[in-house]
C-alpha atoms as a PDB file:
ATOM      1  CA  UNK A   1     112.632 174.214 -31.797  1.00  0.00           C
ATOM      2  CA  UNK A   2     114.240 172.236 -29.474  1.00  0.00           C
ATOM      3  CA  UNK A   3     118.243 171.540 -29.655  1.00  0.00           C
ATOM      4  CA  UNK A   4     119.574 168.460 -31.327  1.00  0.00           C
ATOM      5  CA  UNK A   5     123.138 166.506 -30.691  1.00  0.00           C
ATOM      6  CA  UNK A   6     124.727 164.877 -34.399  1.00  0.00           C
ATOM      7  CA  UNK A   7     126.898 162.550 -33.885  1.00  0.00           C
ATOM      8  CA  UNK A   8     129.711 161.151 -36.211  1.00  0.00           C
ATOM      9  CA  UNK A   9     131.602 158.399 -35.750  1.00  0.00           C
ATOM     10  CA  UNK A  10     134.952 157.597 -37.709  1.00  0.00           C
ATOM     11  CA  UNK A  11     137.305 154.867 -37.626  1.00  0.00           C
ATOM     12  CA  UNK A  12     140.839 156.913 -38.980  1.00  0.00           C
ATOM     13  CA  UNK A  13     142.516 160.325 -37.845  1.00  0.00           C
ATOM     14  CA  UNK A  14     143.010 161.463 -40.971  1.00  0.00           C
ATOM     15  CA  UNK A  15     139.411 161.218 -42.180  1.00  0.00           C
ATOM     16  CA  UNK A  16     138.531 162.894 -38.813  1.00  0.00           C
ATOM     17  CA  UNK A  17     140.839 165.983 -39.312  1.00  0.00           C
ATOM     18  CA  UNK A  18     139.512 166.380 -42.822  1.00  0.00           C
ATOM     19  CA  UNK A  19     136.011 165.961 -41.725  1.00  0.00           C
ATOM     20  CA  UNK A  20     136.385 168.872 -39.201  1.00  0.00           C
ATOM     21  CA  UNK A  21     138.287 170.873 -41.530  1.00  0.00           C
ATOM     22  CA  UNK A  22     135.046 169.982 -43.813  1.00  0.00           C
ATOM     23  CA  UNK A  23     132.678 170.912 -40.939  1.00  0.00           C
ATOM     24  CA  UNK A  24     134.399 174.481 -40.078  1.00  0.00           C
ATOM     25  CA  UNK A  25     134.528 175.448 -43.948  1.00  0.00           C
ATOM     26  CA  UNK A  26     131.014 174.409 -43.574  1.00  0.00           C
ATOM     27  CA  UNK A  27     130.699 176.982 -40.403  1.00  0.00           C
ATOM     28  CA  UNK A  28     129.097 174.484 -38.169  1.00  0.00           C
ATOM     29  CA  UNK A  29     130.520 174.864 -34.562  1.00  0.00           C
ATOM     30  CA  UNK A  30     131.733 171.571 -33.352  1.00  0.00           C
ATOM     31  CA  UNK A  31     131.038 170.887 -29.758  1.00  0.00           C
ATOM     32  CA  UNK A  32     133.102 168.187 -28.925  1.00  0.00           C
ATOM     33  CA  UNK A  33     135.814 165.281 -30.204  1.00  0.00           C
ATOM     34  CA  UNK A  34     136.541 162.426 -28.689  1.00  0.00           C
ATOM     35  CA  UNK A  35     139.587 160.149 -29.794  1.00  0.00           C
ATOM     36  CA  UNK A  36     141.498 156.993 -28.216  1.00  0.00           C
ATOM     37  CA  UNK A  37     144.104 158.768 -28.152  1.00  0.00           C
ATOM     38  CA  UNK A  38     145.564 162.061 -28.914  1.00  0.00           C
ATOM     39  CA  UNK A  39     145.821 163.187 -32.405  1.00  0.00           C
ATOM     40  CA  UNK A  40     148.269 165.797 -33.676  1.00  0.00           C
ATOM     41  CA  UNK A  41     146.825 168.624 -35.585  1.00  0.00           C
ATOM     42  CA  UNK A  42     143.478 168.001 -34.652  1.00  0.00           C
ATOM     43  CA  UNK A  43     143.588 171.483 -32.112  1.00  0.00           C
ATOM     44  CA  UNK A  44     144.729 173.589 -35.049  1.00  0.00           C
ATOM     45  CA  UNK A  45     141.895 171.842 -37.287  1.00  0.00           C
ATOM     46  CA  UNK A  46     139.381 172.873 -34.739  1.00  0.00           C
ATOM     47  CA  UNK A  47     141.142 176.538 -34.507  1.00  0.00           C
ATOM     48  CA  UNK A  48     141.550 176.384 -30.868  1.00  0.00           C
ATOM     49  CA  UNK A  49     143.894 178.959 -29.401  1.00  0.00           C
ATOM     50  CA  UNK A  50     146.876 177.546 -27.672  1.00  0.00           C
ATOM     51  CA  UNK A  51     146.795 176.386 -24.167  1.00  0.00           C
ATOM     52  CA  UNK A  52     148.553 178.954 -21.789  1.00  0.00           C
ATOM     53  CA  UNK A  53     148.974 176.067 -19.139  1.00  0.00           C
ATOM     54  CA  UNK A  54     152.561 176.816 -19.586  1.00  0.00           C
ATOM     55  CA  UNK A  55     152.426 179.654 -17.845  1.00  0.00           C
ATOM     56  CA  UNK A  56     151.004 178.923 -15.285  1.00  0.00           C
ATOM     57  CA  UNK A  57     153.357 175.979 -14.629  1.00  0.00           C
ATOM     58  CA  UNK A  58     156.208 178.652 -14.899  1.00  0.00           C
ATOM     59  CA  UNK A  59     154.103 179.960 -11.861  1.00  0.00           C
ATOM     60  CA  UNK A  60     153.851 177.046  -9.829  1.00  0.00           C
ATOM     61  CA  UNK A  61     157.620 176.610  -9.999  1.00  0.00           C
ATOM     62  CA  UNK A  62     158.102 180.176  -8.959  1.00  0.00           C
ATOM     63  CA  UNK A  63     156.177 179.193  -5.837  1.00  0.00           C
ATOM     64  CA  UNK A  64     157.976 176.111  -5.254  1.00  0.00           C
ATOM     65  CA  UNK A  65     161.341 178.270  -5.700  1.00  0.00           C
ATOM     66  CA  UNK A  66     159.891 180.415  -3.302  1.00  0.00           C
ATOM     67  CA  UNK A  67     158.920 178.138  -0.500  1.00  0.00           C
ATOM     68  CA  UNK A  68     162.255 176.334  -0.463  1.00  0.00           C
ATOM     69  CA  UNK A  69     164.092 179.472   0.119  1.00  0.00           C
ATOM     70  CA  UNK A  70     161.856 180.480   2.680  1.00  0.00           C
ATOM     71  CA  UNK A  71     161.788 176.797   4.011  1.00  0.00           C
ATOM     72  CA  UNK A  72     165.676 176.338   4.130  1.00  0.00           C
ATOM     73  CA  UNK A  73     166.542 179.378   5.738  1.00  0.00           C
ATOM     74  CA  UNK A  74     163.956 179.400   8.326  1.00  0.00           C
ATOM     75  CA  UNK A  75     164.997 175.632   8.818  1.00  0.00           C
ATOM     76  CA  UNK A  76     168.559 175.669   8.884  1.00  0.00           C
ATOM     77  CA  UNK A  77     169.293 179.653   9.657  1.00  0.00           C
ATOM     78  CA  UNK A  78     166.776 180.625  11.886  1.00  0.00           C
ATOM     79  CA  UNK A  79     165.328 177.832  13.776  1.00  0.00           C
ATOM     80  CA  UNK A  80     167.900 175.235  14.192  1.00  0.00           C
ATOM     81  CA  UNK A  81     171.409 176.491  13.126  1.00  0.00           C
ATOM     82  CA  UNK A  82     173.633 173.632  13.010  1.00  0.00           C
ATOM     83  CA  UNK A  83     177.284 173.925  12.067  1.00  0.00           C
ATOM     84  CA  UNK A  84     177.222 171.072   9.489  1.00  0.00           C
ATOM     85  CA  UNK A  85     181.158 170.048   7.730  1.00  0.00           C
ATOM     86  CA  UNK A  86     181.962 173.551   9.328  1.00  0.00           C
ATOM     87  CA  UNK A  87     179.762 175.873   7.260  1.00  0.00           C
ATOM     88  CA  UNK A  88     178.388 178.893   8.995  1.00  0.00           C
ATOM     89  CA  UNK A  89     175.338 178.695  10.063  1.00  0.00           C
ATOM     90  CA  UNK A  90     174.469 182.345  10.497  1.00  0.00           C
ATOM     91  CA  UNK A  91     174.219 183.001   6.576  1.00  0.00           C
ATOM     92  CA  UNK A  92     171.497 182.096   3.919  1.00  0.00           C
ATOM     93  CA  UNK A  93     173.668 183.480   0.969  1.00  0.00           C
ATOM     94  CA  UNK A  94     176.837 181.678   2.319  1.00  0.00           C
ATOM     95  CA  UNK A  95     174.972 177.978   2.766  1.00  0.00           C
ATOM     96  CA  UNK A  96     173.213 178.294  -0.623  1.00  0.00           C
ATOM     97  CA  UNK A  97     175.373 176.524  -2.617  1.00  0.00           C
ATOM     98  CA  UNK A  98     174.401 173.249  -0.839  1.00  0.00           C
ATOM     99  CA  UNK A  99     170.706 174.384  -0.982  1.00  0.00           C
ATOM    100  CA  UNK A 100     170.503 174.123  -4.853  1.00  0.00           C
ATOM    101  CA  UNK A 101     169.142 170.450  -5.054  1.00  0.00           C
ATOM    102  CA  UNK A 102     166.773 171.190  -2.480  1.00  0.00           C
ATOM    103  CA  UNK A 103     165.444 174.029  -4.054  1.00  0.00           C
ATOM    104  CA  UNK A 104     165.562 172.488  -7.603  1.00  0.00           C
ATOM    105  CA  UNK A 105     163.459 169.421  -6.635  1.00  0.00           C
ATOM    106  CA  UNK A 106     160.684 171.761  -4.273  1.00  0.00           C
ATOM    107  CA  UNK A 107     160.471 173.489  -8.007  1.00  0.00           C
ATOM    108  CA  UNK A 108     160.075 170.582  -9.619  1.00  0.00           C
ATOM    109  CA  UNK A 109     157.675 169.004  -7.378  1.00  0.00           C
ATOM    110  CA  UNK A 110     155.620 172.307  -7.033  1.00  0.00           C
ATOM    111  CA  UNK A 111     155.376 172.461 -10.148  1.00  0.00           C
ATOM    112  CA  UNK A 112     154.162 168.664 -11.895  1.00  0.00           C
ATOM    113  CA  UNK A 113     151.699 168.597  -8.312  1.00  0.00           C
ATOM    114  CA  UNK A 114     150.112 172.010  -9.292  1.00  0.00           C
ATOM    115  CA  UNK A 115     150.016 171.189 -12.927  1.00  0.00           C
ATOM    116  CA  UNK A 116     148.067 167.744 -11.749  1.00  0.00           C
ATOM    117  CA  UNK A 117     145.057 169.356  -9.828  1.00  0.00           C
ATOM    118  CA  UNK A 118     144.828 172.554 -12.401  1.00  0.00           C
ATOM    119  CA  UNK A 119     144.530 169.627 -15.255  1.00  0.00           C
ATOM    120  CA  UNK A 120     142.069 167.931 -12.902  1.00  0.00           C
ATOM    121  CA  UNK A 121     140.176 171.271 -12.292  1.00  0.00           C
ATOM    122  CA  UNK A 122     140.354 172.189 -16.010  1.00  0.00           C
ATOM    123  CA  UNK A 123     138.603 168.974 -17.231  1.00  0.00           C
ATOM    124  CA  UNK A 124     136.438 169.154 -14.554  1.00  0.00           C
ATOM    125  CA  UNK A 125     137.302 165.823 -13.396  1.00  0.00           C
ATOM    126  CA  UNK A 126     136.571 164.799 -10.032  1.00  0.00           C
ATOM    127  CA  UNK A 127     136.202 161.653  -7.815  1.00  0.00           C
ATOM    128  CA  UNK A 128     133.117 159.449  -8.208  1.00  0.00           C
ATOM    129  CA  UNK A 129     132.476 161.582 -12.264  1.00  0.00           C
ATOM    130  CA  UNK A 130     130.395 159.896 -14.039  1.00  0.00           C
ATOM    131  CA  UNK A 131     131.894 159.367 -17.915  1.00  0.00           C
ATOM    132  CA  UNK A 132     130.604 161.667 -20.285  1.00  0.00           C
ATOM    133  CA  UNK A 133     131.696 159.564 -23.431  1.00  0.00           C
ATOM    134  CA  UNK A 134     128.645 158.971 -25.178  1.00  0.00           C
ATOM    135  CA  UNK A 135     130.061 155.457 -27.200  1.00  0.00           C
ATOM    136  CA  UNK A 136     132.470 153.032 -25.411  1.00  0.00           C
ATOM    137  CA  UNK A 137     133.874 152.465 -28.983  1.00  0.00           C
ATOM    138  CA  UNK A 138     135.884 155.846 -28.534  1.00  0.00           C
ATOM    139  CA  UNK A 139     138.439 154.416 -25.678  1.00  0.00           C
ATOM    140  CA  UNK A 140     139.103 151.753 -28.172  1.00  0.00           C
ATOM    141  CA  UNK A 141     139.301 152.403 -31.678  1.00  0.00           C
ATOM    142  CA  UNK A 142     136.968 155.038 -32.875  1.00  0.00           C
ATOM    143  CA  UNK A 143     136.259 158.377 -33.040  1.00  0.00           C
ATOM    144  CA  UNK A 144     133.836 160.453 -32.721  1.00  0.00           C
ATOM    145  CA  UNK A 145     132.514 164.551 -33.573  1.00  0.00           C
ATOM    146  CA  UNK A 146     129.286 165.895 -31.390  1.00  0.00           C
ATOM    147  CA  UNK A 147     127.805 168.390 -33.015  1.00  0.00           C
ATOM    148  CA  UNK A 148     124.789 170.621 -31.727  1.00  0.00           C
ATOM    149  CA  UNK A 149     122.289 172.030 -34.096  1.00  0.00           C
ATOM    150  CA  UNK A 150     118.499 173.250 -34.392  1.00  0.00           C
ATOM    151  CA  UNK A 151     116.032 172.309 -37.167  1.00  0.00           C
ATOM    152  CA  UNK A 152     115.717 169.550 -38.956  1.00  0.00           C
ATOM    153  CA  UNK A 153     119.800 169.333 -39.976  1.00  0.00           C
ATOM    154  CA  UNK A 154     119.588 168.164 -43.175  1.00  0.00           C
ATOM    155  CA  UNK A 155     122.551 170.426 -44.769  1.00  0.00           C
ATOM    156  CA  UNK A 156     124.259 168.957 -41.506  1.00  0.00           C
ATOM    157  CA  UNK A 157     124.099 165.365 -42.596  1.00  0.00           C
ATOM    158  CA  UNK A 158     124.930 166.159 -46.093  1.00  0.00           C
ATOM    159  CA  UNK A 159     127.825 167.828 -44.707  1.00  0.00           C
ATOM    160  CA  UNK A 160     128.688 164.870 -42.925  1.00  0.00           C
ATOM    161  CA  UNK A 161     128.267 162.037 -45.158  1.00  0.00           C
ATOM    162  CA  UNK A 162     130.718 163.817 -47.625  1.00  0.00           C
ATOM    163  CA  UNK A 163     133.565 163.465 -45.056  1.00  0.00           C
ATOM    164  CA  UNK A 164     132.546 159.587 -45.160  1.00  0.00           C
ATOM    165  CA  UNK A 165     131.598 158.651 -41.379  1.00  0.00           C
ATOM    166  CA  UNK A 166     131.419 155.298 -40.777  1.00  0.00           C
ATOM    167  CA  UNK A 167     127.869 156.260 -38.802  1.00  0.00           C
ATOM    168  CA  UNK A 168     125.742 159.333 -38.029  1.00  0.00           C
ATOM    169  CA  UNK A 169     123.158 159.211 -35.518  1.00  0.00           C
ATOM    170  CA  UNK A 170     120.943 162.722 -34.101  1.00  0.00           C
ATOM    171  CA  UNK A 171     120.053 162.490 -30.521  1.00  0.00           C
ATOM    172  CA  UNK A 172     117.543 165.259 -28.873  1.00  0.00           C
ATOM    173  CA  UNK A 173     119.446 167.104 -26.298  1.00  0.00           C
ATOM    174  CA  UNK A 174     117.580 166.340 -22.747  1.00  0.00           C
ATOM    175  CA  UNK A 175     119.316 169.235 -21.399  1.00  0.00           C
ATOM    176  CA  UNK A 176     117.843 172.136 -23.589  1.00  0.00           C
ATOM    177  CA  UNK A 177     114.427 171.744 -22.220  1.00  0.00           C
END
């Protein structure tokens, strides 16, 4: 049998959290939500784990930390000492003091630049994508569950018009072929 795409549309948050909440009791897997904008609860109503992005941000800053240390003293110790308002210029440890905003902002910037292309790479979003939103409607004001099943669906759609979707329309997946 070949695969099948359901998909709901909805035109409030709240009935799409309680539909999905509806769908998962159900134990149908949902494959994918999209929403105009981001709703709050809807991860834990899908029982996704939490992101660990955080981490890895944590990370990136680490690295920026990093490269401003080695930056600054290779800059203004070993390079080109300069005796600036008569501090020595000999001495990373003795200069640091001055070196904090410079090494705060490399963290900073390290880390919100890193955390831009890992989104990007996460989402799989690069130049010249084609959208993957299957209704316009969903930048706007609706939203909408994708659901993959096999067979006929029928306990699907009764599933679905219990959580009272504004529409439900089955499309035959052209990739599972």
């Amino acid at each position: 049998m070949s695969e099948k795409i359901l998909h709901a549309v909805y035109d409030d948050d709240d009935k799409l959290i309680e539909a999905v909440k509806e769908i998962r009791t159900s134990k149908y897997s949902i494959e994918e939500i999209y929403t105009p904008f981001p709703v709050h609860g809807l991860d834990k109503a899908m029982g996704l784990e939490p992101t660990k992005l955080g981490i890895l941000s944590f990370i990136y800053g680490c690295i920026g930390f990093g490269f401003s240390i080695f930056m600054m003293n290779y800059i203004m110790i070993v390079d080109w000492p300069q005796n600036i308002g008569g501090k020595p210029s000999f001495s990373y440890l003795e200069n640091m003091p001055s070196f904090v905003p410079i090494m705060f902002e490399l963290t900073v910037f390290f880390s919100a630049h890193l955390m831009v292309i890992t989104f990007y790479l996460r989402s799989k979003l690069w130049p010249f994508k084609e959208a993957e939103n299957p209704i316009p409607e969903t930048t706007d004001d609706k939203f909408l569950i994708e659901i993959k099943f096999n067979g006929d669906g029928k306990a699907l759609k009764a599933v679905i018009k219990k959580t009272d979707a504004l529409k439900i329309k089955v499309i035959e997946n052209k990739e599972s072929k």
